[in-house]
Protein backbone atom coordinates (compact mmCIF):
# COMPACT_ATOMS: atom_id res chain seq x y z
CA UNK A 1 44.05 -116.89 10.87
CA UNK A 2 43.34 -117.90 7.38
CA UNK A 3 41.55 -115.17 5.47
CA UNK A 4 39.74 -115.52 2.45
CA UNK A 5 43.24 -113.92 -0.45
CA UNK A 6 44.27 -117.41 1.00
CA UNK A 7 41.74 -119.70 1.20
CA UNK A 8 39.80 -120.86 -1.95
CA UNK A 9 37.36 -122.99 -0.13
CA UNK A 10 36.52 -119.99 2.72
CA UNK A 11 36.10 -117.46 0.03
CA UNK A 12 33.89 -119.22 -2.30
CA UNK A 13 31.96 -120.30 1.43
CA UNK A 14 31.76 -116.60 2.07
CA UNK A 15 30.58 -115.35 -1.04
CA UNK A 16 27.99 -118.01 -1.23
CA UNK A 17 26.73 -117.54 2.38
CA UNK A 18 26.39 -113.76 1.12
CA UNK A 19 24.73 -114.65 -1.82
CA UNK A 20 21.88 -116.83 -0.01
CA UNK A 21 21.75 -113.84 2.43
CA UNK A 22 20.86 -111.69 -0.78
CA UNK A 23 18.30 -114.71 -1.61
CA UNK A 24 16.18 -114.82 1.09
CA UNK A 25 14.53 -111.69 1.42
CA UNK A 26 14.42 -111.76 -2.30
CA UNK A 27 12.76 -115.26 -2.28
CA UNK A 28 10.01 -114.17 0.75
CA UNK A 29 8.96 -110.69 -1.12
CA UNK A 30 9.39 -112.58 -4.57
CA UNK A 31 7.29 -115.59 -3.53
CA UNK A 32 5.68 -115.90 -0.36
CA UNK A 33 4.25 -111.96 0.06
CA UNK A 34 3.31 -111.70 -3.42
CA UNK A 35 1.56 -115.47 -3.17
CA UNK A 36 -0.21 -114.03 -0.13
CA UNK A 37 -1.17 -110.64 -1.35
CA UNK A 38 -2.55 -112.35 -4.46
CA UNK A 39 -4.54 -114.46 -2.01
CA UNK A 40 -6.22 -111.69 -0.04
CA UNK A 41 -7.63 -110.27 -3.22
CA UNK A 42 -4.87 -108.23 -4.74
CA UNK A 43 -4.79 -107.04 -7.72
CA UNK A 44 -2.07 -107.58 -10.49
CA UNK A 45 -1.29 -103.48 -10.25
CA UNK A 46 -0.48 -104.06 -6.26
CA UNK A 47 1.72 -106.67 -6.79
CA UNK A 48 3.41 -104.71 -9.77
CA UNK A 49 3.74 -101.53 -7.63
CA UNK A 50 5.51 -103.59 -5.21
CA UNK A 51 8.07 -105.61 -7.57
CA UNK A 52 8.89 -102.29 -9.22
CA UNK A 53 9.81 -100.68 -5.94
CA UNK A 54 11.65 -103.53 -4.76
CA UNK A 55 13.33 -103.70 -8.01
CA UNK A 56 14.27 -99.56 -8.40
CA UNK A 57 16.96 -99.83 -5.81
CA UNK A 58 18.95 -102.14 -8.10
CA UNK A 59 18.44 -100.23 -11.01
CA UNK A 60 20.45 -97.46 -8.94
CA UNK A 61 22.85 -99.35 -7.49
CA UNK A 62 25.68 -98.44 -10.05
CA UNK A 63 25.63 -95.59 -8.03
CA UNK A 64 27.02 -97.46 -5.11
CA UNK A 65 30.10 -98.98 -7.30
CA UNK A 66 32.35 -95.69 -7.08
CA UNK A 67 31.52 -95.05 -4.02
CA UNK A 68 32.68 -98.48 -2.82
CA UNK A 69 35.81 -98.26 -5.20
CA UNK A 70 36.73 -95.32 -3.07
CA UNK A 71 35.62 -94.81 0.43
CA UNK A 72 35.92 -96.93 2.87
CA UNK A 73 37.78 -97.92 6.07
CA UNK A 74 41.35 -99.36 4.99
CA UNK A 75 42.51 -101.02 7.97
CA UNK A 76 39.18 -103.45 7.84
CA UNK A 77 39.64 -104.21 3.95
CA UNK A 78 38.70 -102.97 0.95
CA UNK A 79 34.62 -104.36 0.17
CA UNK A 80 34.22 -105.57 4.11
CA UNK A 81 33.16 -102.28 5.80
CA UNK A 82 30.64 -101.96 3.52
CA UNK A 83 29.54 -105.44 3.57
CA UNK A 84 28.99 -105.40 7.23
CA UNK A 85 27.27 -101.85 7.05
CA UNK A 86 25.03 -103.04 4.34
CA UNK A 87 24.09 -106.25 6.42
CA UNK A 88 23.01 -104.98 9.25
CA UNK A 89 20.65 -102.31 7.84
CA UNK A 90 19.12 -105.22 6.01
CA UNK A 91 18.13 -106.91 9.14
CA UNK A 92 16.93 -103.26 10.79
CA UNK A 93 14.52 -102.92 7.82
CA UNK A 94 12.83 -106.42 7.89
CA UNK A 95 12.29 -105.67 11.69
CA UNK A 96 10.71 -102.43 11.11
CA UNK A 97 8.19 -104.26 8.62
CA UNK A 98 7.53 -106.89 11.05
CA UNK A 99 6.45 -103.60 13.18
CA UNK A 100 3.71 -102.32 10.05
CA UNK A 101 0.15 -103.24 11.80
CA UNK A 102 -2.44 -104.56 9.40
CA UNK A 103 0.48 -105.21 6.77
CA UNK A 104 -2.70 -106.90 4.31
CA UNK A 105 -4.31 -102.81 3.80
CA UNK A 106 -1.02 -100.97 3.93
CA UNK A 107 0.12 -101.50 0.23
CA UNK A 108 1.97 -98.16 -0.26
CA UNK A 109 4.07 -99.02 3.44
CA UNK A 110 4.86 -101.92 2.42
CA UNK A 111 6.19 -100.98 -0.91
CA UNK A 112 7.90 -98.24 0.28
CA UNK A 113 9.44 -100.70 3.34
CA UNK A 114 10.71 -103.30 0.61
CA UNK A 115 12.45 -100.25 -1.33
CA UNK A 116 13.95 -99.08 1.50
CA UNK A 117 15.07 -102.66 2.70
CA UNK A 118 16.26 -103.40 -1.06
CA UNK A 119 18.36 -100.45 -1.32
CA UNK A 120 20.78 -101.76 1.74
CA UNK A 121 20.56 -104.88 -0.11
CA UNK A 122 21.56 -103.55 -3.25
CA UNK A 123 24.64 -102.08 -1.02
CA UNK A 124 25.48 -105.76 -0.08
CA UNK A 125 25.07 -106.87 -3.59
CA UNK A 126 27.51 -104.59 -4.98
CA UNK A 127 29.79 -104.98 -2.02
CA UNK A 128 29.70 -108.57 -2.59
CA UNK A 129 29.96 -108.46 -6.44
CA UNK A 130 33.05 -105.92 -6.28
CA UNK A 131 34.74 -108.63 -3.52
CA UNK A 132 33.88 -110.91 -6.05
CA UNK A 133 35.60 -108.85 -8.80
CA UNK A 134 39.09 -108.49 -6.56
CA UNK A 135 39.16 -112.36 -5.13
CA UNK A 136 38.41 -114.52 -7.74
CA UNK A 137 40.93 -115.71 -10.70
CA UNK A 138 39.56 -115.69 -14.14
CA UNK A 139 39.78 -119.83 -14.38
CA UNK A 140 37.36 -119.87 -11.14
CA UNK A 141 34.68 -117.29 -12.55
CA UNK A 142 32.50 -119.58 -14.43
CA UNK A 143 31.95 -122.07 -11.87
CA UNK A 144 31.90 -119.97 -9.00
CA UNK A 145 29.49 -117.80 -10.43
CA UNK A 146 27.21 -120.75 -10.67
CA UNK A 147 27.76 -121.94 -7.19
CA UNK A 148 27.11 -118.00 -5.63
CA UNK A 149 24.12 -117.62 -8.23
CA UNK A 150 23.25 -121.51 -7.13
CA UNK A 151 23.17 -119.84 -3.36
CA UNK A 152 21.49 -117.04 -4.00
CA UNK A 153 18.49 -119.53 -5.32
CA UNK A 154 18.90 -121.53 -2.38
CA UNK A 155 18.38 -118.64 -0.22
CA UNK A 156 15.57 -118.01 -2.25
CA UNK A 157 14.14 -121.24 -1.10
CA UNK A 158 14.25 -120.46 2.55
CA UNK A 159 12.42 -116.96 1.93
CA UNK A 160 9.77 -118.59 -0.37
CA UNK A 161 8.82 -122.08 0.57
CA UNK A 162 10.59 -122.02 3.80
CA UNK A 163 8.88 -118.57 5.21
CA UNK A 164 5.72 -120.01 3.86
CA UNK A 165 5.82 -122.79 5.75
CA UNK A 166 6.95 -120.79 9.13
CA UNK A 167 3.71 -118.53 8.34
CA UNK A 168 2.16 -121.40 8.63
CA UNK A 169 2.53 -121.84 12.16
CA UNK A 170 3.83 -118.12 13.36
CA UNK A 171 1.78 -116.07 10.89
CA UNK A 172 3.31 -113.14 8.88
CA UNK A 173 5.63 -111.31 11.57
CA UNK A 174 7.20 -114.83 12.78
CA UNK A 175 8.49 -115.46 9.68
CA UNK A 176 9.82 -112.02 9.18
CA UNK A 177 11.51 -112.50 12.80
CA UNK A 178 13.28 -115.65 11.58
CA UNK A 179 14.36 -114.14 8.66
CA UNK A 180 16.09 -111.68 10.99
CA UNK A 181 17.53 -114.91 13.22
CA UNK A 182 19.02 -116.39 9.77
CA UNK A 183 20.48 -113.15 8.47
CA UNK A 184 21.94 -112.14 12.20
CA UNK A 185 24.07 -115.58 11.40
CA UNK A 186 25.07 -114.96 8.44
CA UNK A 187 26.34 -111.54 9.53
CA UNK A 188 29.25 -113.62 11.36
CA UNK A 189 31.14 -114.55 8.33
CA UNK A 190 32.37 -111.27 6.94
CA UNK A 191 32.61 -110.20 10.87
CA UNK A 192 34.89 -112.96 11.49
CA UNK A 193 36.46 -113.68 8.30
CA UNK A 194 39.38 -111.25 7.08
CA UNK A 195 39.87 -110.31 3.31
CA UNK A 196 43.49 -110.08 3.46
CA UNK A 197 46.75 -111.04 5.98
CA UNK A 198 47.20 -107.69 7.84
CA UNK A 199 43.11 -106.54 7.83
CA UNK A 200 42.17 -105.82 11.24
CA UNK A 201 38.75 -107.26 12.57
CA UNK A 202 37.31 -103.31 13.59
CA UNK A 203 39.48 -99.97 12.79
CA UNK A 204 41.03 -99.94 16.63
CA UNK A 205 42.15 -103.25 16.70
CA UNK A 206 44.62 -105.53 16.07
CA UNK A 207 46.55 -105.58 12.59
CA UNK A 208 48.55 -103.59 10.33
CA UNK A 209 48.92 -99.89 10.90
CA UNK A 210 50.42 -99.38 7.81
CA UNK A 211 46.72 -99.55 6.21
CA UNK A 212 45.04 -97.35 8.50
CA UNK A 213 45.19 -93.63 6.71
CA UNK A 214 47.37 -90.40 8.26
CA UNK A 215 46.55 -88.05 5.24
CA UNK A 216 44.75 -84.90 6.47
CA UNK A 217 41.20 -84.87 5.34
CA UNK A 218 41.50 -81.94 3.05
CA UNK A 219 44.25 -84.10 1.17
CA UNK A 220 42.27 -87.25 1.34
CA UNK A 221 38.78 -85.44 0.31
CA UNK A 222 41.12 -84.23 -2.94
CA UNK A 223 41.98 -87.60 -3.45
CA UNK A 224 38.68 -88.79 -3.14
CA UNK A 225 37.53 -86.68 -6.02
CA UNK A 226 40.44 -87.11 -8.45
CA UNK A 227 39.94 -90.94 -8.40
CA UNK A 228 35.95 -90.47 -8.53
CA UNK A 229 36.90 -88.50 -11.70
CA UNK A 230 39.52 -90.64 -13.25
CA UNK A 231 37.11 -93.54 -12.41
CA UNK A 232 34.27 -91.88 -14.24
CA UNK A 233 36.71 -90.81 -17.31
CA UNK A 234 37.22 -94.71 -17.43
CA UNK A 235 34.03 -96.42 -17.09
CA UNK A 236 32.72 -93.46 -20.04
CA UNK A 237 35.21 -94.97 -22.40
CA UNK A 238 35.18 -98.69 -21.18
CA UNK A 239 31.49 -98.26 -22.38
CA UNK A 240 32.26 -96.61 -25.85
CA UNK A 241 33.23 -100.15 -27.10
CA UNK A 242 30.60 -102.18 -29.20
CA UNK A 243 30.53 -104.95 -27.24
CA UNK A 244 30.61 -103.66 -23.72
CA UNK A 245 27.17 -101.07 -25.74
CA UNK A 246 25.33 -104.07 -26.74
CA UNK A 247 26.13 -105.72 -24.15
CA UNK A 248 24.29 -103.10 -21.59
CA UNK A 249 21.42 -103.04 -24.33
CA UNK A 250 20.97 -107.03 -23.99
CA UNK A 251 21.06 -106.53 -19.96
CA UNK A 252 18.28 -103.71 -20.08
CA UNK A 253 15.94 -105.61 -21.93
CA UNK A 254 16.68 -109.58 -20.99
CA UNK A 255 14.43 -109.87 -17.74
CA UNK A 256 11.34 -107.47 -19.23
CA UNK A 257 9.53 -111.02 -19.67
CA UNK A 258 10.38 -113.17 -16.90
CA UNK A 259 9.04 -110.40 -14.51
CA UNK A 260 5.86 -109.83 -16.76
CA UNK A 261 5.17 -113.37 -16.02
CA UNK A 262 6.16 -113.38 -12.68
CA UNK A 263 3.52 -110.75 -11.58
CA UNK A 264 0.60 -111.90 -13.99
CA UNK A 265 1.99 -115.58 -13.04
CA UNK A 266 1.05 -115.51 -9.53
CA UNK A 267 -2.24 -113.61 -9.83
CA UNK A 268 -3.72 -116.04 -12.30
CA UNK A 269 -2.77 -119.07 -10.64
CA UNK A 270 -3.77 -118.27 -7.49
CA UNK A 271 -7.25 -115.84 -8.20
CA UNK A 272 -8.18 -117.97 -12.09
CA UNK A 273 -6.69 -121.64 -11.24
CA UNK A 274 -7.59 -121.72 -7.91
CA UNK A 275 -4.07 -122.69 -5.89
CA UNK A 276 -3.53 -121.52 -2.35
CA UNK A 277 -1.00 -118.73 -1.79
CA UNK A 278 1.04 -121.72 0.62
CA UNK A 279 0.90 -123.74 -2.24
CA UNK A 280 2.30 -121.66 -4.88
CA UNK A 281 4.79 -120.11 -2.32
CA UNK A 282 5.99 -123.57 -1.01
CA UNK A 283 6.55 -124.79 -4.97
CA UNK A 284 7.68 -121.68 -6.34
CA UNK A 285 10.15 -121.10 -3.32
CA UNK A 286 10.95 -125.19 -2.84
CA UNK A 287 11.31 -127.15 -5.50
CA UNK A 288 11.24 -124.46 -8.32
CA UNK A 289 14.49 -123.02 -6.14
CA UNK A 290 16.49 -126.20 -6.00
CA UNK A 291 15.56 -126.63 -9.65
CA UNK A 292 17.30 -122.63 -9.98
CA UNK A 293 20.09 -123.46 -8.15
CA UNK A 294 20.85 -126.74 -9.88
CA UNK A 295 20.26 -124.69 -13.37
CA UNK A 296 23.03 -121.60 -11.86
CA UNK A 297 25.52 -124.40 -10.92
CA UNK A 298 24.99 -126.16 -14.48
CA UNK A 299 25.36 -123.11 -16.42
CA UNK A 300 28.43 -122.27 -14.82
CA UNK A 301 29.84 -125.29 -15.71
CA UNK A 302 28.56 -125.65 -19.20
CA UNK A 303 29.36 -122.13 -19.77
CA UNK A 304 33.20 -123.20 -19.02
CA UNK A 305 32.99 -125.81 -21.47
CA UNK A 306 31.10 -124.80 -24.33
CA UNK A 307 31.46 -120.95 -24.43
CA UNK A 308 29.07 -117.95 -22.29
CA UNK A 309 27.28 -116.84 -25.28
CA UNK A 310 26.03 -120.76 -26.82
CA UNK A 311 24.60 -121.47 -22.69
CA UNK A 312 22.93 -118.37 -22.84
CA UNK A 313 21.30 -118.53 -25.89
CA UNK A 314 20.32 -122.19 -25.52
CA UNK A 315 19.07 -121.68 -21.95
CA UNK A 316 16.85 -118.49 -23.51
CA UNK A 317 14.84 -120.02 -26.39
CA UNK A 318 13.91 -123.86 -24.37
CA UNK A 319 13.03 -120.75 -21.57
CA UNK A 320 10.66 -119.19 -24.14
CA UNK A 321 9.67 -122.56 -25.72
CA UNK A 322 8.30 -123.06 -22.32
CA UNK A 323 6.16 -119.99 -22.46
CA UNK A 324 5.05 -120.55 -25.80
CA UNK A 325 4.06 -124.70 -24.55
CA UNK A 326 2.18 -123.04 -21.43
CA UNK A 327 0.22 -120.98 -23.88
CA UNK A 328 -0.90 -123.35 -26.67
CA UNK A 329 -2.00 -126.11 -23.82
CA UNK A 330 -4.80 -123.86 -22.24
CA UNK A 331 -6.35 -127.52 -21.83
CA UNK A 332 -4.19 -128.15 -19.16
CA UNK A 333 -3.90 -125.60 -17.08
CA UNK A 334 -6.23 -127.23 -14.80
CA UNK A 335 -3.96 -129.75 -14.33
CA UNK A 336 -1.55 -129.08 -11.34
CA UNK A 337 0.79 -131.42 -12.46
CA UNK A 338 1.78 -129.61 -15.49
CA UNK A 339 1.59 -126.29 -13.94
CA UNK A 340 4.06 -127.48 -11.70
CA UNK A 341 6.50 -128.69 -14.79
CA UNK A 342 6.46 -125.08 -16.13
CA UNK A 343 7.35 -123.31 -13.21
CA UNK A 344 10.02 -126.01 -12.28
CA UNK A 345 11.26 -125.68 -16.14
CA UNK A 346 11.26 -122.10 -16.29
CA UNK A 347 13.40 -121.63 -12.92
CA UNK A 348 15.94 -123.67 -13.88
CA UNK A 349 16.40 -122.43 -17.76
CA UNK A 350 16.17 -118.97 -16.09
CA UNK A 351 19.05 -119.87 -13.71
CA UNK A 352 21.09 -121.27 -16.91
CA UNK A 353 20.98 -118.00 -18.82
CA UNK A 354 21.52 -115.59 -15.56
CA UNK A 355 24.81 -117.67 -15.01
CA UNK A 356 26.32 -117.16 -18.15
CA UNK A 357 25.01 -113.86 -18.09
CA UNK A 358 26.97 -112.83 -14.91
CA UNK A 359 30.04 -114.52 -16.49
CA UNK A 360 29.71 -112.39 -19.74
CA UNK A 361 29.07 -109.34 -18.14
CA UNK A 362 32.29 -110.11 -15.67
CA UNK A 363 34.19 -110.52 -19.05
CA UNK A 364 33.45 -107.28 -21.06
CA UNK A 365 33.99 -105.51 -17.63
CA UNK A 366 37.29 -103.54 -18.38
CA UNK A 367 39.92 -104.81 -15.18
CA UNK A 368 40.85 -101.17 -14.46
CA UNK A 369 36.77 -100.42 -13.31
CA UNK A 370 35.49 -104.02 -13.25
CA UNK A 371 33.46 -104.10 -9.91
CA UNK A 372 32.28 -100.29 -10.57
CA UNK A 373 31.38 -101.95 -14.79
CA UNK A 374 30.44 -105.16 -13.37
CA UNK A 375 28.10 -103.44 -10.84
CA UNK A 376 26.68 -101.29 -13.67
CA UNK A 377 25.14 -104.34 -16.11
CA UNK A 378 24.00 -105.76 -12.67
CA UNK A 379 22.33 -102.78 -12.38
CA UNK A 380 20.60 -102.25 -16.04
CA UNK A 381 19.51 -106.03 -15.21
CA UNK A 382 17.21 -104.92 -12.28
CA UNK A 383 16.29 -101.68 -14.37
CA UNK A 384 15.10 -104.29 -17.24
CA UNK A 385 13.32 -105.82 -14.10
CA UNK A 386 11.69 -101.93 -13.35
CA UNK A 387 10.64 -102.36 -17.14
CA UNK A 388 8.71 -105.69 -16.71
CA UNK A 389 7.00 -104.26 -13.83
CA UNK A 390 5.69 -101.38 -15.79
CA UNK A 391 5.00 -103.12 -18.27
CA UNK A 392 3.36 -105.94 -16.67
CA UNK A 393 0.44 -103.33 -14.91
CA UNK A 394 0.22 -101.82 -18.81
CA UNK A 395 -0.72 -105.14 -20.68
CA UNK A 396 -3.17 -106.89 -17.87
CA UNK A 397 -5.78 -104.98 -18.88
CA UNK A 398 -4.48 -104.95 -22.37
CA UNK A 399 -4.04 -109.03 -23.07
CA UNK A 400 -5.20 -111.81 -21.94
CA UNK A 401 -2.57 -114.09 -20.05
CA UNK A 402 -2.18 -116.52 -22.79
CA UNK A 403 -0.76 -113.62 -25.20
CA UNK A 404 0.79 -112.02 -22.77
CA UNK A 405 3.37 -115.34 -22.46
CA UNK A 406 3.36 -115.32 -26.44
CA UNK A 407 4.44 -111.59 -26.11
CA UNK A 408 7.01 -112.43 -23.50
CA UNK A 409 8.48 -115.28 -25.30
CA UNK A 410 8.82 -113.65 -28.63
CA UNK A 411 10.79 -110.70 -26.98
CA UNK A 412 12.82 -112.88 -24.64
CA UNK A 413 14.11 -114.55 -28.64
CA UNK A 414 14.27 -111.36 -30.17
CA UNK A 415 16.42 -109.89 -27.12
CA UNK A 416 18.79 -112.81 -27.60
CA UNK A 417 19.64 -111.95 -31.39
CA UNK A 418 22.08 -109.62 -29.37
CA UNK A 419 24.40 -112.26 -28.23
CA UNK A 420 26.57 -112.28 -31.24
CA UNK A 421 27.47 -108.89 -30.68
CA UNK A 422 28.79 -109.30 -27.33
CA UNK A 423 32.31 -110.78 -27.39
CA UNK A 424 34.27 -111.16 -24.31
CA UNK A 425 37.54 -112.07 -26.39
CA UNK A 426 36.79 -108.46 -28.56
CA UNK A 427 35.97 -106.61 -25.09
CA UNK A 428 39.66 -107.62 -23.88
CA UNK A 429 41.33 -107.22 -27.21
CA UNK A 430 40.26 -103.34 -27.15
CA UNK A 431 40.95 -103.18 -23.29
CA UNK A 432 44.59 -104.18 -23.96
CA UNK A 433 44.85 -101.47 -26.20
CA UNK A 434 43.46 -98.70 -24.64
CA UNK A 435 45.89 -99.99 -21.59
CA UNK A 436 49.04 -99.32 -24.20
CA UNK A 437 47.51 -96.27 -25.01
């Protein structure tokens, strides 16, 4: 059997059909259950207590990265295990929300539900990200971060717009069932798919012995903890360079406006202009998705040919242009037309600078600790996600909505003044010397 070492086309298939998995939960809590909270009456503070739960898990998940790097069951593959483990816990925790009764006046249990279900997912991310890390060739990095980023959006359309339509018809729990259905398929790839000639499909079975461990457990267990320390000695000084420093200030602070809009965004559309939770959820997770994924796929591609750091920056001030046009045309905002534009412009722009981002964050990760590095930015980009939760309940009552996108546009441009300080080329330069060392 093929596995994925060997195959370009199954890998990048894989890690895409991962990806999407990833995306749809993210696009029905994102989208559809925040649309439909907002439409029973809640406030912007519920919806903020939720997206900052959902988001904590991520902002932990660094945690996961050593951990990944050095436990796990050798015969199966290095990042597999963990995928599948990760996987199937997500699926166990959408089912146990579909069990909450009265899910509209249990706030706090479902907050607490989504962080429990987005710290398994975080697992999968990471697991993903560091398969990612070990599979892919530098020349195929740009565009298939695009492509897996481009899935993960298109995921995101069958949580938002396609769960709204399913609730529809089924209500609340139906869709959460058929989210199960879709990620119980998905669970077949890295089940069936191998990582390497030689990986067995489960520890007893068939393929080579010579990766399943003899050590005694006192020896491995001493292992265990000299690499956790070497790998910690490692990631401390792959972090004392400039570049790979800025570079974790720029991810900590990037997002802080996108999710300040996105949680006064769908309260004041839905409660001031007067939209239906269905209809926000069905453009925000439809169209406004495809738009996302187009944008991933694009920046990947344009970040190839005209450099990480000039995508990101372009996509990041017509992203805050946007803002800034949504805020001067208050005149409009009746209008669902234009409404519509700005979301659809803001997803994809968004999607252009989170591309390039990944790619840049991939390339100032030092190759000795790059999944356990790589997972880390990924991980100061949810906690800049935490931020904009927070910070989103503090200037509600505080602002009214048209500052608040001034205020979120002029520190999305500020945030990107950063960019020149984070150099890929300089990142590797001072790697390759410290690897002399």
């Amino acid at each position: 059997m093929v596995t994925l070492s060997e195959s370009r086309r199954l890998r990048l298939a894989t890690l895409c059909a991962l990806y999407a998995a990833q995306g749809i939960p993210w696009g029905f809590l994102a989208i559809t259950l925040t649309a439909w909270l907002a439409d029973q009456g809640k406030t912007p503070d519920d919806i903020a207590k939720i997206t900052m739960l959902a988001a904590l898990p991520w902002a932990f998940k660094w945690m996961w990265g050593p951990i990944i790097d050095t436990v796990g069951v050798p015969s199966m593959g290095r990042r597999r295990p963990w995928i599948l483990l990760a996987q199937s816990l997500m699926v166990v925790t959408i089912l146990a929300l579909a069990a909450v009764p009265n899910l509209a006046e249990s706030i706090n249990v479902i907050a607490w539900m989504v962080f429990t279900h987005n710290i398994f997912n975080a697992l999968q991310d990471v697991a993903v990200d560091a398969l990612a890390v070990d599979l892919l060739p530098e020349d195929e990095r740009g565009r298939a971060n695009g492509i897996m980023y481009g899935s993960k959006y298109l995921g995101g359309a069958i949580g938002g717009a396609g769960m709204a339509t399913v609730m529809q018809f089924a209500g609340l729990r139906g869709a959460l069932l058929f989210q199960v259905v879709i990620l119980g398929g998905i669970f077949l790839m890295p089940l069936f798919f191998l990582e390497r000639p030689g990986d067995r499909f489960l520890p007893w079975g068939a393929g080579s012995v010579a990766r399943t461990s003899t050590v005694p457990l006192g020896e491995r267990f001493r292992a265990f903890a000299s690499r956790l320390t070497g790998l910690f000695v490692s990631l401390f000084r792959a972090f004392t360079i400039r570049d790979t420093l800025v570079g974790a200030f720029l991810a900590v602070t990037i997002d802080v406006g996108i999710i300040v809009l996105s949680v006064i965004g769908v309260v004041f559309i839905i409660q001031d202009l007067g939209w239906s939770d269905t209809e926000f959820a069905q453009l925000s997770g439809g169209p406004a998705l495809f738009f996302g994924a187009g944008g991933a796929i694009a920046g990947g591609f344009l970040a190839d040919r005209f450099g990480l750091r000039r995508v990101i920056a372009a996509a990041g001030i017509l992203l805050a242009c946007t803002w800034i046009l949504f805020a001067s045309l208050d005149s409009l905002w009746p209008n669902k037309a234009f409404v519509a534009t700005i979301i659809l412009a803001e997803t994809a722009f968004g999607a252009v600078a989170a591309a390039g981002l990944f790619a840049l964050f991939m390339g100032i990760s030092w190759p000795k600790v790059a999944a356990t590095q790589f997972t880390d930015y990924m991980a100061m980009l949810n906690f800049s996600r935490v931020i904009g939760s927070k910070t989103a309940a503090s200037l509600d009552p505080l602002l009214d909505v048209r500052d608040i996108y001034y205020y979120s546009a002029g520190l999305l441009l500020l945030t990107l003044c950063l960019l020149p300080a984070v150099s890929p080329a300089r990142a590797r330069a001072a790697f390759a010397q410290r690897d002399k060392a």
